[in-house]
C-alpha atoms as a PDB file:
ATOM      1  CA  UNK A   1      -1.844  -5.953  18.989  1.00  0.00           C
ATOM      2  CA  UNK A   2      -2.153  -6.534  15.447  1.00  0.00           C
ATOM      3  CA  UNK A   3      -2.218  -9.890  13.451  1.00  0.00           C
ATOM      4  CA  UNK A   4       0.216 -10.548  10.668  1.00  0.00           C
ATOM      5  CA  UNK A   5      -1.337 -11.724   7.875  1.00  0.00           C
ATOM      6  CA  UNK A   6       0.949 -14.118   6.166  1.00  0.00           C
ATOM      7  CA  UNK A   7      -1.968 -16.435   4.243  1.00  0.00           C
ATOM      8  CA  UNK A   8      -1.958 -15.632   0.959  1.00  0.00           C
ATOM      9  CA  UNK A   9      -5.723 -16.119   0.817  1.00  0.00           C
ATOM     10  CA  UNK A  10      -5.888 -13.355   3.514  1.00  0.00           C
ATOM     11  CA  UNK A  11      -3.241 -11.181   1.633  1.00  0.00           C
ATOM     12  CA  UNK A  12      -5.349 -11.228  -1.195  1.00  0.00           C
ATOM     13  CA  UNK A  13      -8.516 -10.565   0.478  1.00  0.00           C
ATOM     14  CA  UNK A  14      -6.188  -7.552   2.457  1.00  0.00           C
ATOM     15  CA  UNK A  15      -5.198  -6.294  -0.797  1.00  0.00           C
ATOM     16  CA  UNK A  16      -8.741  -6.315  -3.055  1.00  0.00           C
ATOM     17  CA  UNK A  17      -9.991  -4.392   0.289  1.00  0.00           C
ATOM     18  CA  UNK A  18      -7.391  -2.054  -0.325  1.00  0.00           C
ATOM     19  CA  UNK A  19      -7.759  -1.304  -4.460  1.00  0.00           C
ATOM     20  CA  UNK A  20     -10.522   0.859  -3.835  1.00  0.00           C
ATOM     21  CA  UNK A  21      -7.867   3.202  -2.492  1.00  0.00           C
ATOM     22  CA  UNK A  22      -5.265   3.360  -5.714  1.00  0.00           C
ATOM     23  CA  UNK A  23      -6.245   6.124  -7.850  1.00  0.00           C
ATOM     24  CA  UNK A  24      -3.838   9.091  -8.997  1.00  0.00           C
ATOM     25  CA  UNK A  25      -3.957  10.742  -6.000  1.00  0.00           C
ATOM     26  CA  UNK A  26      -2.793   7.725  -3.914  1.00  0.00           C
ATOM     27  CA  UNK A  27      -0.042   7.163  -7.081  1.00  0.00           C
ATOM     28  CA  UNK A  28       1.006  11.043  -6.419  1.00  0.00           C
ATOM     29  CA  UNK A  29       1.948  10.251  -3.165  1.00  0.00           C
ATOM     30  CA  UNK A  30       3.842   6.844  -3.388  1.00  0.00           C
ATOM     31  CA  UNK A  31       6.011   8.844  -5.594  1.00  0.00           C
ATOM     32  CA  UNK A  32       6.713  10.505  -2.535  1.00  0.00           C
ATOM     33  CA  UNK A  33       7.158   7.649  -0.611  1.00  0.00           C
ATOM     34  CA  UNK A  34       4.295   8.941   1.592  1.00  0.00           C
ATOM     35  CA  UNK A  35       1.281   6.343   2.305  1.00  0.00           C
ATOM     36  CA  UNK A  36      -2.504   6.645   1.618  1.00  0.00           C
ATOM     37  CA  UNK A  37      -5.499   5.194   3.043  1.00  0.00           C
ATOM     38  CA  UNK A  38      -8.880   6.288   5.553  1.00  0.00           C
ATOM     39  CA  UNK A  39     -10.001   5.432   8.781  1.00  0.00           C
ATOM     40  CA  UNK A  40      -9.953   1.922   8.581  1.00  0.00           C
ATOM     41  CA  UNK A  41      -7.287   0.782   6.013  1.00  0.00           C
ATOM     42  CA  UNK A  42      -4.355   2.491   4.920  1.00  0.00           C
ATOM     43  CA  UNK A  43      -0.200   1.839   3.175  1.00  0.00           C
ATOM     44  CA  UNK A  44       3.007   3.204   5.366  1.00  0.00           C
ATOM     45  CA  UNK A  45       6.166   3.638   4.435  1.00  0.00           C
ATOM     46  CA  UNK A  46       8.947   2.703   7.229  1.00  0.00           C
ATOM     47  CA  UNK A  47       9.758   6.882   7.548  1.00  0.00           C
ATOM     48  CA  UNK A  48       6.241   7.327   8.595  1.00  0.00           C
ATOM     49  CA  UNK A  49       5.480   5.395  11.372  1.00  0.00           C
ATOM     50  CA  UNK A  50       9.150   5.932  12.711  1.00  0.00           C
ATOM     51  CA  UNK A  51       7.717   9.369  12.705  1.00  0.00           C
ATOM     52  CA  UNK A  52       5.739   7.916  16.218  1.00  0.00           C
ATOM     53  CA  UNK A  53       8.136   5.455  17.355  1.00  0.00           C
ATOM     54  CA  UNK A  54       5.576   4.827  20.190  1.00  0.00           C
ATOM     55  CA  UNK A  55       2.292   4.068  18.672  1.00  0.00           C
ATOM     56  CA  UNK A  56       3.872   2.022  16.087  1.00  0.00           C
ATOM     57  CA  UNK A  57       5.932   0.122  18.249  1.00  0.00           C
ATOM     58  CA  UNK A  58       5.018  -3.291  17.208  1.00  0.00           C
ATOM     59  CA  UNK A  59       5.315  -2.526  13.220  1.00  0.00           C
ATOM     60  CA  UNK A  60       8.651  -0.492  13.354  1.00  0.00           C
ATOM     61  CA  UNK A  61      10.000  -4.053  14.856  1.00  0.00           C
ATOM     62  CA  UNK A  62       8.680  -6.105  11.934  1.00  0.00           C
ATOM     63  CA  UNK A  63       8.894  -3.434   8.697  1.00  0.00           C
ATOM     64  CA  UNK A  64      12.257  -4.261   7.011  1.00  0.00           C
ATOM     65  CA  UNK A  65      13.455  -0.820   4.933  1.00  0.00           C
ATOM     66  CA  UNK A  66      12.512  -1.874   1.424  1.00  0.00           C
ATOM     67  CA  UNK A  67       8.654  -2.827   2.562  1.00  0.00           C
ATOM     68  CA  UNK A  68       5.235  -0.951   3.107  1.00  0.00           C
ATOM     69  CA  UNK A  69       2.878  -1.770   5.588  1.00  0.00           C
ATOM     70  CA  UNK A  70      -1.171  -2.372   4.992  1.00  0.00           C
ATOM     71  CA  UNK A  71      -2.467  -1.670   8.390  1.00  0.00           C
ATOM     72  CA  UNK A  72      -6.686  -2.758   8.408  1.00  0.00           C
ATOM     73  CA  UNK A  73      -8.810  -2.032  11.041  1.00  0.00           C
ATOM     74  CA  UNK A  74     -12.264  -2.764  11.691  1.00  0.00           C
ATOM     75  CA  UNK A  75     -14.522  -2.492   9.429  1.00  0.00           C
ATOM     76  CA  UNK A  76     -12.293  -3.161   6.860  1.00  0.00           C
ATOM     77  CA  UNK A  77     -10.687  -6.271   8.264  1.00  0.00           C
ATOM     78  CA  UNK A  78     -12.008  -8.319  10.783  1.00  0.00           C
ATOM     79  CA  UNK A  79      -9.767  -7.548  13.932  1.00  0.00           C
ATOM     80  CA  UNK A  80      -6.506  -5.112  13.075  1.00  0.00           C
ATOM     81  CA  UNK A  81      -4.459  -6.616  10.385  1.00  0.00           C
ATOM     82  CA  UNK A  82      -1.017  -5.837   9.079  1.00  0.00           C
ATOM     83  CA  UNK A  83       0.482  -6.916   5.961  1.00  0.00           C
ATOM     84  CA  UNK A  84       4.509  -6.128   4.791  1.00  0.00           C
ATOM     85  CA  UNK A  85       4.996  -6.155   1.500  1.00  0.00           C
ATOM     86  CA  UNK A  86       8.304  -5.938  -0.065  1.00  0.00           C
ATOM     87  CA  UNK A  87       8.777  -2.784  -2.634  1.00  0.00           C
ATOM     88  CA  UNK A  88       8.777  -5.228  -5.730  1.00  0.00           C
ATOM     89  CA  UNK A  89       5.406  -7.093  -4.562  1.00  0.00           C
ATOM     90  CA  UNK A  90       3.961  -3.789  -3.484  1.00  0.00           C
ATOM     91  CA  UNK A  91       4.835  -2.194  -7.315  1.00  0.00           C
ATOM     92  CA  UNK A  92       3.113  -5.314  -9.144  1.00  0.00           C
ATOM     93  CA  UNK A  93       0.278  -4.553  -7.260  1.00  0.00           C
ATOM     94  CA  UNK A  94      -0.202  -1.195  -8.072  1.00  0.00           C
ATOM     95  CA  UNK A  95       0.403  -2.547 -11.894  1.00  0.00           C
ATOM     96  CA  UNK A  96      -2.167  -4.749 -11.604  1.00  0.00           C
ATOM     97  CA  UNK A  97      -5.021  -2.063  -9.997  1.00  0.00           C
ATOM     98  CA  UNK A  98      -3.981   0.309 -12.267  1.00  0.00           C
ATOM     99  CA  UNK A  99      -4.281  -2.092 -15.423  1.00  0.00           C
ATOM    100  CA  UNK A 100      -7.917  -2.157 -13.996  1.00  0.00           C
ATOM    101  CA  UNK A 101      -8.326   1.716 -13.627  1.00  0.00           C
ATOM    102  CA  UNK A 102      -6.997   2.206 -17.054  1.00  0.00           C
ATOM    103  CA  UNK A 103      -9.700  -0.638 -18.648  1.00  0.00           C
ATOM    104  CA  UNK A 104     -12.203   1.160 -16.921  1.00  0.00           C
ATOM    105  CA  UNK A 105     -10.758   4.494 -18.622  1.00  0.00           C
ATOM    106  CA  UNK A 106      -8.556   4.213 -21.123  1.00  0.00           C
ATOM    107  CA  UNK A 107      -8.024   8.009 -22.030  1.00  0.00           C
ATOM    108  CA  UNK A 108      -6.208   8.254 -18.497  1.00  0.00           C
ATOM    109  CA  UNK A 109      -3.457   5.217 -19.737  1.00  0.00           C
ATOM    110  CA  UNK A 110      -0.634   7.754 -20.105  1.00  0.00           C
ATOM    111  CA  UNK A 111      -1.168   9.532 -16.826  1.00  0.00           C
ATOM    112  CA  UNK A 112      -1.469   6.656 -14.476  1.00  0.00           C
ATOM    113  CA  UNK A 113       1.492   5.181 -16.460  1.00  0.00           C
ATOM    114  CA  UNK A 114       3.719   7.835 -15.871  1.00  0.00           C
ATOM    115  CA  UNK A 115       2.383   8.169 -12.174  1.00  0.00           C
ATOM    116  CA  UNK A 116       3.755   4.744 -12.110  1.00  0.00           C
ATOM    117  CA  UNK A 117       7.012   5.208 -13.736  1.00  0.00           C
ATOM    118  CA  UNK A 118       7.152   7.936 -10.371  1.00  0.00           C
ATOM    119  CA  UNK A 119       6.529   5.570  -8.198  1.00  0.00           C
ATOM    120  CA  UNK A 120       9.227   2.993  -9.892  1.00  0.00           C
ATOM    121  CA  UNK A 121      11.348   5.529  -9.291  1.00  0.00           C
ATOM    122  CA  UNK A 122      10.919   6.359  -5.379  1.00  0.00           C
ATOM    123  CA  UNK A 123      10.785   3.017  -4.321  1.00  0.00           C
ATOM    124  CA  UNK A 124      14.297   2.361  -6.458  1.00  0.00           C
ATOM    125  CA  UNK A 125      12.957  -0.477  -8.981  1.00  0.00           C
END
């Protein structure tokens, strides 16, 4: 059974683990409303895991229909973490890593900012 980080210490530690995975590829398929990760850490959208009703049992009781879930597994958190985040909170964070993705290469501002605008757009902001 997974823990449900509500700290906001562990949220942010949850999330910085996680910003390694927000690139344009991960961007393409927000705007889809479809979620990214690996192995060990990964977003869902609500349409995904009610895609296995069963192993996602626990999460399809707690995910409200305007949230993602950041599901963390060992290594990448310490025992199996989840984290909800509303739309909203879930779009400023994307902002925020991709602020840092464009300082570290500017000449890609306009694509990651219209990936973005995509992504506004699917998750009706």
């Amino acid at each position: 059974m997974a823990l449900i980080v509500t700290n906001q210490e562990e949220r942010h530690i949850l999330l910085r683990t996680y910003a390694s995975n927000i690139d344009k590829r991960s961007l393409k398929m927000f705007s889809k409303k479809i979620g990214y990760g690996n192995d060990f850490i990964g977003i869902y959208f609500k349409e995904e895991l009610e895609e296995d009703p069963y192993e996602f049992q626990q999460e399809l009781s707690e995910i409200k229909d305007n949230q993602v879930l950041l599901n963390a597994d060992p290594p990448a958190a310490p025992v199996e973490e989840n984290l909800y985040l509303n739309f909203d909170e879930f779009y400023d964070y994307l902002v925020e890593v991709v602020n840092e993705r464009i300082a570290e290469t500017p000449s890609d501002k306009a694509e990651y900012e219209h990936l973005l605008s995509e992504v506004k757009t699917a998750l009706g902001l």
